[in-house]
Protein backbone atom coordinates (compact mmCIF):
# COMPACT_ATOMS: atom_id res chain seq x y z
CA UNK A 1 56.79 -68.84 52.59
CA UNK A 2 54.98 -66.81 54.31
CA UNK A 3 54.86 -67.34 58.30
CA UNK A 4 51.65 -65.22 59.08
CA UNK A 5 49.45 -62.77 57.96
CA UNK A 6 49.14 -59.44 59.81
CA UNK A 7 44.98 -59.78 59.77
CA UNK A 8 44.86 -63.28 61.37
CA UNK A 9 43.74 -63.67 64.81
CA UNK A 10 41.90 -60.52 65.85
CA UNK A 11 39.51 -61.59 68.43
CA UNK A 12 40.98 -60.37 71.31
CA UNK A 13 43.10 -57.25 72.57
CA UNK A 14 45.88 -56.26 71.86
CA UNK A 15 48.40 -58.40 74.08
CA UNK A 16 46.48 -61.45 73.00
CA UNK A 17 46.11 -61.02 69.57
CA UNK A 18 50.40 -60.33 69.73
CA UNK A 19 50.73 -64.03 71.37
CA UNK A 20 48.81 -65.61 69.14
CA UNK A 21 50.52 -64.82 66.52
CA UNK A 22 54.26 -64.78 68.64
CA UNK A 23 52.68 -68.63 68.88
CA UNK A 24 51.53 -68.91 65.20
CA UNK A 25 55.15 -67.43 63.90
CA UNK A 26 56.81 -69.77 65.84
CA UNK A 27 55.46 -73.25 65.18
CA UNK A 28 55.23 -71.97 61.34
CA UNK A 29 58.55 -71.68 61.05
CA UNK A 30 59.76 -73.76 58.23
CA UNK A 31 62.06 -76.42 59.17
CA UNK A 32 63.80 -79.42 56.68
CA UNK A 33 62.82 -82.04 59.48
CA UNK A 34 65.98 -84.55 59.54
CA UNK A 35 66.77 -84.42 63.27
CA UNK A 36 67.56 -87.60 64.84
CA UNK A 37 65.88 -90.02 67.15
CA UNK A 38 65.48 -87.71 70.74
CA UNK A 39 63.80 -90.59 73.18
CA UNK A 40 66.46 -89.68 75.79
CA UNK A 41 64.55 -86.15 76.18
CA UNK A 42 61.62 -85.25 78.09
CA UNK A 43 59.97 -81.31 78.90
CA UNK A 44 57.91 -81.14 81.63
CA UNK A 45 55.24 -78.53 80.57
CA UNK A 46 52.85 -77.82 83.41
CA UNK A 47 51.76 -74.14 84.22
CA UNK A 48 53.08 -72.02 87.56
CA UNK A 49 51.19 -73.34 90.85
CA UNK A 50 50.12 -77.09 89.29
CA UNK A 51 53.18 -79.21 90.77
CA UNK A 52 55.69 -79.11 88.36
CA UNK A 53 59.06 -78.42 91.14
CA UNK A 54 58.09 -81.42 92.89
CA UNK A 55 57.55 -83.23 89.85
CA UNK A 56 61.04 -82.12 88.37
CA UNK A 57 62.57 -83.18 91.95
CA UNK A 58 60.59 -86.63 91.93
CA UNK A 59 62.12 -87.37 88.51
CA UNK A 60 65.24 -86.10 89.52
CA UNK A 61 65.89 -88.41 92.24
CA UNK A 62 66.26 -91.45 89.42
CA UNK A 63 69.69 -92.77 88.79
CA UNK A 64 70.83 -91.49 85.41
CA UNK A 65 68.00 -89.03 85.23
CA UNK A 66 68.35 -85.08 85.55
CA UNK A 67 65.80 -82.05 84.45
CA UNK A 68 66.38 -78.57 84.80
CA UNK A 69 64.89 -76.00 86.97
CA UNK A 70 63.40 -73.76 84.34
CA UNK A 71 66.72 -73.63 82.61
CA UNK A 72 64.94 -72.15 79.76
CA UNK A 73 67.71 -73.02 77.36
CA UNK A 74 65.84 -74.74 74.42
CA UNK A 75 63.09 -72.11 74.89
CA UNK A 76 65.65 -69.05 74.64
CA UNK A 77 67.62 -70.64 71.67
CA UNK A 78 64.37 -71.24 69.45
CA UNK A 79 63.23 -68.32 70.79
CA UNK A 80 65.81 -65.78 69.67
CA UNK A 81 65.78 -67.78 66.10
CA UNK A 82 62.30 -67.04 65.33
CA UNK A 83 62.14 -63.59 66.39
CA UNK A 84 62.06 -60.70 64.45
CA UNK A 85 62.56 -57.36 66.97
CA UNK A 86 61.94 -56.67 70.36
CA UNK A 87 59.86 -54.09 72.06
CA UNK A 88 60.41 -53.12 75.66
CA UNK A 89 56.87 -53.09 77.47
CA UNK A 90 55.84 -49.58 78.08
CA UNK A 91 56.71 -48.70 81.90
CA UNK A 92 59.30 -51.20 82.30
CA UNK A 93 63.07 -51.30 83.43
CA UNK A 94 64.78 -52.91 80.41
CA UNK A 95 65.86 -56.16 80.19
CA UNK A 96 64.78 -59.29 78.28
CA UNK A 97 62.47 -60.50 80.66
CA UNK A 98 60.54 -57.07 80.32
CA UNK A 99 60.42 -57.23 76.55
CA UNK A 100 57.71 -58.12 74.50
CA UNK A 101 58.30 -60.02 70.43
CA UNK A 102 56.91 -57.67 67.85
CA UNK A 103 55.57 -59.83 65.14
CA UNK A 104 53.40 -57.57 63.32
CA UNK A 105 55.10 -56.91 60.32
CA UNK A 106 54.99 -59.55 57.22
CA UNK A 107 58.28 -62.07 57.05
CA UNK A 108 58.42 -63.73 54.03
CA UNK A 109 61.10 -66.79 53.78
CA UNK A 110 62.83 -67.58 50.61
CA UNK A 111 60.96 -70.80 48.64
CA UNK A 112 64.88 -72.66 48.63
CA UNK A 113 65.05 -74.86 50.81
CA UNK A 114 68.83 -73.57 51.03
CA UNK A 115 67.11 -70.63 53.51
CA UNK A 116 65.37 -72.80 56.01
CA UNK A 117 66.82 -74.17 58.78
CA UNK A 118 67.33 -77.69 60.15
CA UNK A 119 66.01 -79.60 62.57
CA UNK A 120 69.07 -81.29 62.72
CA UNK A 121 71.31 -77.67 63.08
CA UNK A 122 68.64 -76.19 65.68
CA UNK A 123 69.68 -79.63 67.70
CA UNK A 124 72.85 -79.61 67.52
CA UNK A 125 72.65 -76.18 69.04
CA UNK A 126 70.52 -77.35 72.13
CA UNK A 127 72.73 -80.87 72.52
CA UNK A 128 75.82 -78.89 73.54
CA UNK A 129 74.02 -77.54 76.78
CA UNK A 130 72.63 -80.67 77.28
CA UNK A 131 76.29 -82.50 77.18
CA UNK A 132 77.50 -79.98 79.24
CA UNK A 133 74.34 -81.09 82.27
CA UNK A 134 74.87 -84.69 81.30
CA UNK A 135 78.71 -84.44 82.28
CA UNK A 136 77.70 -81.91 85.01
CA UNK A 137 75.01 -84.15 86.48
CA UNK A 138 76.15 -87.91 85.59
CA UNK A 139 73.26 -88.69 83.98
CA UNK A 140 72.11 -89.13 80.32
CA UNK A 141 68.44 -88.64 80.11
CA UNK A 142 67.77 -85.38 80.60
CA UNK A 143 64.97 -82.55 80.31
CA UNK A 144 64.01 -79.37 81.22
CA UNK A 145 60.59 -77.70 83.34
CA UNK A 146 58.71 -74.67 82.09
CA UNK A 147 55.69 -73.74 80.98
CA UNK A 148 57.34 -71.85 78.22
CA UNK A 149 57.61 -75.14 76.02
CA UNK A 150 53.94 -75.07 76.02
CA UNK A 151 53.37 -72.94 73.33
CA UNK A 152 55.97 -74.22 71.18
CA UNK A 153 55.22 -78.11 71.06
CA UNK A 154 55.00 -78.80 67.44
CA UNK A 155 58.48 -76.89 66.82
CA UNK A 156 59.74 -78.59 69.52
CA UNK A 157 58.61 -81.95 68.37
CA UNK A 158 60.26 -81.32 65.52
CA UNK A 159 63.74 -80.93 66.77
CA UNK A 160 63.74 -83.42 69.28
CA UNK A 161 61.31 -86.35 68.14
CA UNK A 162 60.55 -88.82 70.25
CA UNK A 163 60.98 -87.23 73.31
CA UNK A 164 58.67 -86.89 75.89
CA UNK A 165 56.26 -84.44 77.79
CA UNK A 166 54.92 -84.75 81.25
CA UNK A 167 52.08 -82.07 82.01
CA UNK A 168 50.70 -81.38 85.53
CA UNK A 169 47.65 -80.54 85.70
CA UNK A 170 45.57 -78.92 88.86
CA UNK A 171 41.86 -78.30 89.83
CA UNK A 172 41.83 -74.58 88.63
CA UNK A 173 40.40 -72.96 91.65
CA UNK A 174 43.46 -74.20 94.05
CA UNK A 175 45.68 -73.20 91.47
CA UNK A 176 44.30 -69.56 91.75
CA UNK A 177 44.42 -70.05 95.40
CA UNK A 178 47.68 -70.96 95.31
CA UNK A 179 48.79 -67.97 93.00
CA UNK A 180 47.01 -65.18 95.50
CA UNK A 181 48.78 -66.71 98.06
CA UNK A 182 52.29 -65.76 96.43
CA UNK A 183 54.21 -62.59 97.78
CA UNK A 184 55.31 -62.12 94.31
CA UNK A 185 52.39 -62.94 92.61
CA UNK A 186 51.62 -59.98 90.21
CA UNK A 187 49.32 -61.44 87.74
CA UNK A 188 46.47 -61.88 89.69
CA UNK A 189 44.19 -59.84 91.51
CA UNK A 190 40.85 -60.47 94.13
CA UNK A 191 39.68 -56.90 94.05
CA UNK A 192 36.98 -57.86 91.46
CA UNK A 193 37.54 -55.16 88.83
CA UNK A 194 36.53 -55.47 85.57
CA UNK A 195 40.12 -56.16 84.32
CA UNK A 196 41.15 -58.90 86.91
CA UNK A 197 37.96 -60.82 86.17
CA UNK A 198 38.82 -60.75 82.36
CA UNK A 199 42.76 -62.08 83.21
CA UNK A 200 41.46 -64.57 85.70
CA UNK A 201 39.04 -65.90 83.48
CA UNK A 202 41.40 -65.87 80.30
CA UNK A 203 43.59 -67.82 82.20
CA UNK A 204 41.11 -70.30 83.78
CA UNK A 205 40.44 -71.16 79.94
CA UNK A 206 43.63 -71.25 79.10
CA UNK A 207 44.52 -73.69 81.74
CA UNK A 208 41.19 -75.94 80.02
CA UNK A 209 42.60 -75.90 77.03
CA UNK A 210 45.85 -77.36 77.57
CA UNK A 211 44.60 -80.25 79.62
CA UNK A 212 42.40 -80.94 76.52
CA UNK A 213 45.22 -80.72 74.28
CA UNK A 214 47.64 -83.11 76.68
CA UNK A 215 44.51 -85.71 76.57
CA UNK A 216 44.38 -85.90 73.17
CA UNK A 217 48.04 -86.63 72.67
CA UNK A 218 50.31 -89.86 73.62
CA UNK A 219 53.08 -88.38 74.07
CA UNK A 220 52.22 -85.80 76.82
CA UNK A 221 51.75 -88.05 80.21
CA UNK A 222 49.43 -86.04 82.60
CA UNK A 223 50.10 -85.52 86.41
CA UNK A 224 47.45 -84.65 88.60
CA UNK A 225 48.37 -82.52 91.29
CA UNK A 226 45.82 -84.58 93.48
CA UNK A 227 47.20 -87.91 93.46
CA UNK A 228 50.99 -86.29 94.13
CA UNK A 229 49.11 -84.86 97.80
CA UNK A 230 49.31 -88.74 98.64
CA UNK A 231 52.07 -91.35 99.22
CA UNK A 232 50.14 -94.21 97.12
CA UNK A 233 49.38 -91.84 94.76
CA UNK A 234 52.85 -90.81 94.42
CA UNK A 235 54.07 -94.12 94.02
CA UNK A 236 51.98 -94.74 91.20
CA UNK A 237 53.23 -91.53 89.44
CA UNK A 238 56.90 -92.95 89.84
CA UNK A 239 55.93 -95.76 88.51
CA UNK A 240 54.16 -94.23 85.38
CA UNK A 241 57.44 -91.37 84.54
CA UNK A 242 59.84 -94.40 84.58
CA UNK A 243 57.55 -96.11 82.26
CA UNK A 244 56.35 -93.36 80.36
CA UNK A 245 60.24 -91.91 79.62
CA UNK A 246 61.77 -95.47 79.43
CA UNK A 247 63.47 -96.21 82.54
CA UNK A 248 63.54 -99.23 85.10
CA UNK A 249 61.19 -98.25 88.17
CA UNK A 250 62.76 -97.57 91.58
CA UNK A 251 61.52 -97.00 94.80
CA UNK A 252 61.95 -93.71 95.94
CA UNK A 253 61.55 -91.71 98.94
CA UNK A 254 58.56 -89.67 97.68
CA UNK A 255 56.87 -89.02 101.94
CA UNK A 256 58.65 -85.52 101.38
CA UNK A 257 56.55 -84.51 98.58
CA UNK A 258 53.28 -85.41 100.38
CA UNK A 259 51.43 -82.18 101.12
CA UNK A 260 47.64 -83.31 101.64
CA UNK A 261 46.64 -80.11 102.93
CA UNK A 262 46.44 -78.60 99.11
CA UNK A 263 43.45 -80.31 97.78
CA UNK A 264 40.44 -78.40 97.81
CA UNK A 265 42.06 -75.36 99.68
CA UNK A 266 40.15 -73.19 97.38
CA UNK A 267 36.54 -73.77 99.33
CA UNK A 268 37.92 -72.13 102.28
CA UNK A 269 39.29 -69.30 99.99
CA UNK A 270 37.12 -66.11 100.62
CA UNK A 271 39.12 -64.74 97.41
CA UNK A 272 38.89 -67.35 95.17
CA UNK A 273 34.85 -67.75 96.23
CA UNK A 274 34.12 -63.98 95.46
CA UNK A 275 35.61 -64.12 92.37
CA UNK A 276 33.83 -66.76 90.92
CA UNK A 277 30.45 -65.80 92.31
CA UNK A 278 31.44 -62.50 90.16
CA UNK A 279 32.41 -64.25 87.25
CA UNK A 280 28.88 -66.34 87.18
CA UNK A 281 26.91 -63.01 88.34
CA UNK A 282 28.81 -60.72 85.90
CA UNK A 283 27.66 -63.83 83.23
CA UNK A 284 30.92 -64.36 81.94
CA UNK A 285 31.66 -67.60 79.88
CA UNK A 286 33.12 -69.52 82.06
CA UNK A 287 35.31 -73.11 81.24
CA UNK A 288 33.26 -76.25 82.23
CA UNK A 289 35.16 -77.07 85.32
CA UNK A 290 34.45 -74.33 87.02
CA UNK A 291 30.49 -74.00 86.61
C-alpha cells in the first residue's frame, strides 16, 4: 500500500508542501482497526495563544479528572512510528525539536495484513503512560493538550475511539496580538515584509480552517476564548466539558481564570492594525473573518 505519492500536494513551498504530506503519511498509515472502546480519553486540540492552559487547568480541577500539560506522549509515540528519517533544519543546534520528517521518498507497505500495525498494539503502547498519570494523579479520565494532535485526528481516532476533543478557538486578530506580545515569540513578525505577511496570513487560514473542521464534527466540543473572559460564561463551559466528556457537573472556582481585558485587545494593537491594512492593500486573500 502505498502511503503517498512524491507529486501530490505541490501548491505551496517547500516547508508546506513537506507538512502536507508529513500530515498525509501519517493519517494514511494503514492500521487493522480493533482497538477498544476509549470514552475515558479526551485531547484538547486548540492552537498556541487561544486558551487552551486555562482550559486544561479548568478541566483539571474535576475530581477524577487529569490532562497533561503538552505531555506530547501520544503525539511522540505515533510520531516516531510513522516516520521514515529525520533531517536537522539547516542552521540549527541539533536536537529533535530542531528536526524536520523527510517524507519525500516512496514507502510502500506490504499488502499482508501481517505488516500493518494495530490499533489495538499502538494503544497498548500509549495506555502504559497513561496508567502511570492515572496512579500518579488519582484520577481515571485522563487527556492530554497540544496542538500537535491536530494534524493527526483521524489516526488518532483510530486508536482511541470514542474519546473526545475539546478545541479552543479565538478571534484571530487577538490571537496574533497575543503572539507579538510573547518574549519568545519567534514565528511572527510586524515589520511588514513580504515574508511575514505570507506566514501571518498562512496561519490566519490555517486557524479558519480548523474551526471549520471542529464545526463539522460531534466529537470536537468548541471553546471560545470569549465566553472563558467571563465568570457566567465560564460556568457554562464547565458545565458543557463535564457533559461533553461524561462526568457529573461541579461547581468550581473558575473567578481565577477570568481575564476580561483580552477581548478585542487587537483594535488597540498598532501591530496587528498595520498588518492587516497591508494584507488588504498588498490584495492578499484573506480568510473571511478577517475582511
Amino acid at each position: 500500500m502505498k502511503l503517498w505519492d512524491q507529486n501530490i500536494y505541490t501548491d505551496g513551498t517547500q516547508e508546506e508542501n513537506l507538512f502536507k504530506m508529513i500530515v498525509f503519511g501519517r493519517n494514511e498509515l494503514p492500521i487493522k482497526e480493533n482497538a477498544p472502546n476509549a470514552s475515558d480519553r479526551f485531547f484538547i486540540i486548540g492552537i498556541g495563544r487561544t486558551g487552551t492552559t486555562a482550559l486544561r487547568n479548568i478541566i483539571s480541577l474535576y475530581d477524577d479528572i487529569w490532562c497533561a500539560n503538552e505531555a506530547n506522549f501520544v503525539f511522540s509515540v505515533l510520531n516516531i512510528i510513522t516516520t521514515t528519517c529525520v533531517v536537522p533544519v539547516p542552521g540549527s543546534s541539533p536536537g529533535i525539536a530542531m528536526w524536520n520528517v523527510d517524507r519525500r521518498e516512496n514507502r510502500i507497505w506490504p499488502p499482508s495484513e501481517n505488516y500493518v500495525w494495530e490499533a489495538s498494539e499502538l494503544r497498548e503502547i500509549c495506555e502504559v503512560w497513561f496508567r502511570k498519570e492515572a496512579k500518579r494523579n488519582n484520577a481515571s479520565i485522563l487527556g492530554d493538550k497540544s496542538s500537535a494532535y491536530l494534524d493527526m485526528l483521524p489516526l488518532i481516532r483510530k486508536i482511541f475511539p470514542k474519546c473526545k476533543f475539546l478545541m479552543t478557538i479565538r478571534h484571530p486578530l487577538d490571537w496574533l496580538s497575543s503572539y507579538f506580545d510573547q518574549v519568545w515569540n519567534t514565528a511572527f513578525s510586524d515589520d511588514l515584509s513580504k515574508k511575514s505577511l505570507d506566514k501571518i496570513n498562512s496561519s490566519l487560514w490555517y486557524l479558519w480552517d480548523n474551526e471549520k473542521i471542529a464545526q463539522e464534527n460531534d466529537d470536537i466540543f468548541i471553546v471560545n476564548f470569549k465566553d472563558m473572559c467571563n465568570i457566567d460564561g465560564l460556568n457554562e463551559i464547565s458545565q458543557n466539558i463535564s457533559s461533553h466528556i461524561g462526568v457529573e457537573y461541579q461547581s468550581l472556582p473558575l473567578e481565577q481564570f477570568v481575564k476580561d481585558d483580552l477581548v478585542n485587545k487587537w483594535k488597540n494593537d498598532k501591530r496587528v492594525i498595520n498588518t492587516v491594512d497591508s494584507l488588504m492593500k498588498k490584495n492578499y486573500k484573506i480568510p473571511p473573518n478577517i475582511a
